[in-house]
N, C-alpha and C. Protein backbone atom coordinates (compact mmCIF):
# COMPACT_ATOMS: atom_id res chain seq x y z
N UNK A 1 34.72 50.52 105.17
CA UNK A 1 34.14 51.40 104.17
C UNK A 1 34.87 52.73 104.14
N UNK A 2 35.59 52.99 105.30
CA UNK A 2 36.17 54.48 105.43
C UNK A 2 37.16 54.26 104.46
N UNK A 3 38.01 53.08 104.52
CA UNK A 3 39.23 53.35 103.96
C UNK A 3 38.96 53.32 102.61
N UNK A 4 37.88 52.58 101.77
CA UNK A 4 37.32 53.01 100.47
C UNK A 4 37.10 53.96 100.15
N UNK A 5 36.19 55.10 100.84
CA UNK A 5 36.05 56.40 100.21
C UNK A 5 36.44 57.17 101.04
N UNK A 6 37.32 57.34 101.92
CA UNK A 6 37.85 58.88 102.32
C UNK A 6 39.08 59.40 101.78
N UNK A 7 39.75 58.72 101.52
CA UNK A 7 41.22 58.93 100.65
C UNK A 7 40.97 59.78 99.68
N UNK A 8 41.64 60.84 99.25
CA UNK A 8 41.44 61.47 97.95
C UNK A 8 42.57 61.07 96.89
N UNK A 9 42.56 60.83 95.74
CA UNK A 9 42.86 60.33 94.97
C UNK A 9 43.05 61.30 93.47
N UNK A 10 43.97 61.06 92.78
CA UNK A 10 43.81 61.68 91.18
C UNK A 10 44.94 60.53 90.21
N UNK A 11 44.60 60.66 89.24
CA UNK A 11 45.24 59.95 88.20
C UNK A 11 46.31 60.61 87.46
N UNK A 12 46.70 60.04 86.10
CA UNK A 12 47.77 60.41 85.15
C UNK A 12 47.08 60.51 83.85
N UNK A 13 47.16 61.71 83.15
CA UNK A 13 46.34 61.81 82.35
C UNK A 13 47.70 61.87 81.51
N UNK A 14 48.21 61.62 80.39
CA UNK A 14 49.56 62.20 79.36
C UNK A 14 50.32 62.28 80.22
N UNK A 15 50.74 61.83 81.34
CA UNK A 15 51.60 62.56 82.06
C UNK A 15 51.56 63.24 83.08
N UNK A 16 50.41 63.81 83.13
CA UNK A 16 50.18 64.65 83.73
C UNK A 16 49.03 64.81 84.95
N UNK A 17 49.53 64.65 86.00
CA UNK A 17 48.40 64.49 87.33
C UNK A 17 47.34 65.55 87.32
N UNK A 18 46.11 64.85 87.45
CA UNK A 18 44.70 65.71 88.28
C UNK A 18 44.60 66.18 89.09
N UNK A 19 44.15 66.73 89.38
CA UNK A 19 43.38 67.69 90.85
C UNK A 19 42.75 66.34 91.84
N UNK A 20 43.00 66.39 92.78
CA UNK A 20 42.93 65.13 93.27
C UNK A 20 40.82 65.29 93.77
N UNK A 21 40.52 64.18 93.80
CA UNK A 21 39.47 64.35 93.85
C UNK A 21 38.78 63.02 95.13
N UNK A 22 37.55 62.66 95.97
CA UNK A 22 37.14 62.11 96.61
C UNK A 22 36.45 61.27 96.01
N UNK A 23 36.48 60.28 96.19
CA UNK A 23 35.43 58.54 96.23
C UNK A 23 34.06 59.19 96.81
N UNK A 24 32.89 58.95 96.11
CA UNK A 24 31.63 59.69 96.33
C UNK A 24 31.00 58.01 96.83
N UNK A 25 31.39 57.07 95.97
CA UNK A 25 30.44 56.16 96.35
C UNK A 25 31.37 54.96 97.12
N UNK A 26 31.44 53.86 97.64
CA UNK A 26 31.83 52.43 98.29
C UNK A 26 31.28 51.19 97.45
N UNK A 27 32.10 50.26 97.96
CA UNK A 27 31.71 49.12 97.47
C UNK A 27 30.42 48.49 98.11
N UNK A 28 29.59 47.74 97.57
CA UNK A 28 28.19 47.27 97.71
C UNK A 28 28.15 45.86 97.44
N UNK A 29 27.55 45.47 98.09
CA UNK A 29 27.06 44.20 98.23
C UNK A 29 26.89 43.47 96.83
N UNK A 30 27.36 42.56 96.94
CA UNK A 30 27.70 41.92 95.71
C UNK A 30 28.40 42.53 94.34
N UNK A 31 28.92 43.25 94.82
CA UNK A 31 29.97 44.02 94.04
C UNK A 31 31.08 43.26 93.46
N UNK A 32 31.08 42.64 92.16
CA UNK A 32 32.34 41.94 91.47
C UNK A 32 33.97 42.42 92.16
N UNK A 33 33.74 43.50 92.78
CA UNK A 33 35.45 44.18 92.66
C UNK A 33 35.43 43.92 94.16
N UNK A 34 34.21 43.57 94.99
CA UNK A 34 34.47 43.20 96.55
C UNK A 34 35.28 42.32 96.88
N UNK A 35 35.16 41.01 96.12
CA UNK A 35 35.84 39.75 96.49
C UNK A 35 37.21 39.89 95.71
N UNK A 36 37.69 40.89 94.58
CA UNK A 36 38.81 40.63 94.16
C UNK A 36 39.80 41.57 95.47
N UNK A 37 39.04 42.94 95.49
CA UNK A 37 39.92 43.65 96.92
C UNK A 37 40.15 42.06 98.17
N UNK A 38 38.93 41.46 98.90
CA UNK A 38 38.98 40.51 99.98
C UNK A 38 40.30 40.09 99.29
N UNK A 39 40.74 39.04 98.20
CA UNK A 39 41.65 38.32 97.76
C UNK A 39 42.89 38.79 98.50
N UNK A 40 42.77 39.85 97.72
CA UNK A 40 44.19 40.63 97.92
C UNK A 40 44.49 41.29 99.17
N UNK A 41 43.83 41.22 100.06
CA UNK A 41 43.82 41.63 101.15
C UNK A 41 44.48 40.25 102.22
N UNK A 42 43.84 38.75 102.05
CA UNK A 42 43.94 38.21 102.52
C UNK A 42 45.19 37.54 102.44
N UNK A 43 45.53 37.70 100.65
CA UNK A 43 47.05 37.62 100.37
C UNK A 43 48.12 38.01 100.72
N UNK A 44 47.94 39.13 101.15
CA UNK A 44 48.64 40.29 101.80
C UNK A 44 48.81 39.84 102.85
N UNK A 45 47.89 39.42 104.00
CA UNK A 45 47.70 38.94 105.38
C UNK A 45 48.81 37.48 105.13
N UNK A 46 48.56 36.72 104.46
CA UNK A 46 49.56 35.54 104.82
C UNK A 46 50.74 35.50 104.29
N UNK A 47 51.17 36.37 103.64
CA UNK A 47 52.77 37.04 103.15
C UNK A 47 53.26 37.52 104.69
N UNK A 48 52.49 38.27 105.25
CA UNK A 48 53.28 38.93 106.21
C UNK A 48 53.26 38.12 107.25
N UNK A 49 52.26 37.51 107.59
CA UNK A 49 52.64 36.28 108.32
C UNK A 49 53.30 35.43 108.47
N UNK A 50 53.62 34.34 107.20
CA UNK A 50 54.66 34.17 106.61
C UNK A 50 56.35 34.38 107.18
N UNK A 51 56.27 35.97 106.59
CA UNK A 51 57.25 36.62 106.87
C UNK A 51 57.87 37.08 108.43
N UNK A 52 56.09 37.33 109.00
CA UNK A 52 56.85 37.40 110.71
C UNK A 52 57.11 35.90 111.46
N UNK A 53 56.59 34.71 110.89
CA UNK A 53 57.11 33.79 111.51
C UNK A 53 58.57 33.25 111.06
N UNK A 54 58.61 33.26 109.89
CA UNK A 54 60.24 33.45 109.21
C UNK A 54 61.30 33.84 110.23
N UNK A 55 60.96 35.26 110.33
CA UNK A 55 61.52 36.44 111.22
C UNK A 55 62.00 36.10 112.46
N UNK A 56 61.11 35.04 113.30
CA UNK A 56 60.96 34.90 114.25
C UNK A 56 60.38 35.86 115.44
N UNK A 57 59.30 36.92 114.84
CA UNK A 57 58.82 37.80 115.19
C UNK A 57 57.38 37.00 116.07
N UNK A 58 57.20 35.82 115.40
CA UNK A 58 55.13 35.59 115.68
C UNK A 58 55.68 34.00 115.77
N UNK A 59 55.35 33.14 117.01
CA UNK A 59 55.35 32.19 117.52
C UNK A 59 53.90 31.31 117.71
N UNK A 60 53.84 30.39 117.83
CA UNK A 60 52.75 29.82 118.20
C UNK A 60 52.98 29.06 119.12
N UNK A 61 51.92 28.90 120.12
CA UNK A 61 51.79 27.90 121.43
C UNK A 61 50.90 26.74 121.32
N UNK A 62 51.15 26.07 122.42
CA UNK A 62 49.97 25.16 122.51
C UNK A 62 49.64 24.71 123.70
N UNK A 63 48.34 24.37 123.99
CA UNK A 63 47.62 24.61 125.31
C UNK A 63 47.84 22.75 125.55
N UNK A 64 48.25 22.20 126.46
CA UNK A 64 48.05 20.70 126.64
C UNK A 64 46.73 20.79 128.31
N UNK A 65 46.64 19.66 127.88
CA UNK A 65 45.36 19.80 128.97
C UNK A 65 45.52 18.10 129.80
């Protein structure tokens, strides 16, 4: 929730940037725009994963028993 509203933020109006201003409210429970942020979040997560196993950065093991 922090990283939703503590950031201050301003837009482009003509061109021309705002006075940057604070997120007063967060996302809420059953909030349409919750699950599209999750999406993209999770998208994000298996690109870079992806990418660090590519890399050869992130390995996987396996336990035999």
């Amino acid at each position: 929730m922090e990283c939703v509203t503590t950031p201050p933020a301003s837009v482009l109006v003509n061109e021309s940037q705002t006075n940057e201003f604070k997120f007063e409210r967060g996302l809420r429970k059953d909030d349409p725009l919750s699950l599209f942020l999750f999406s993209i979040v999770v998208e994000d997560i298996n690109v870079f994963t992806k990418a660090t196993i590519v890399d050869g950065l992130l390995t996987g093991y396996s336990v035999d028993q």
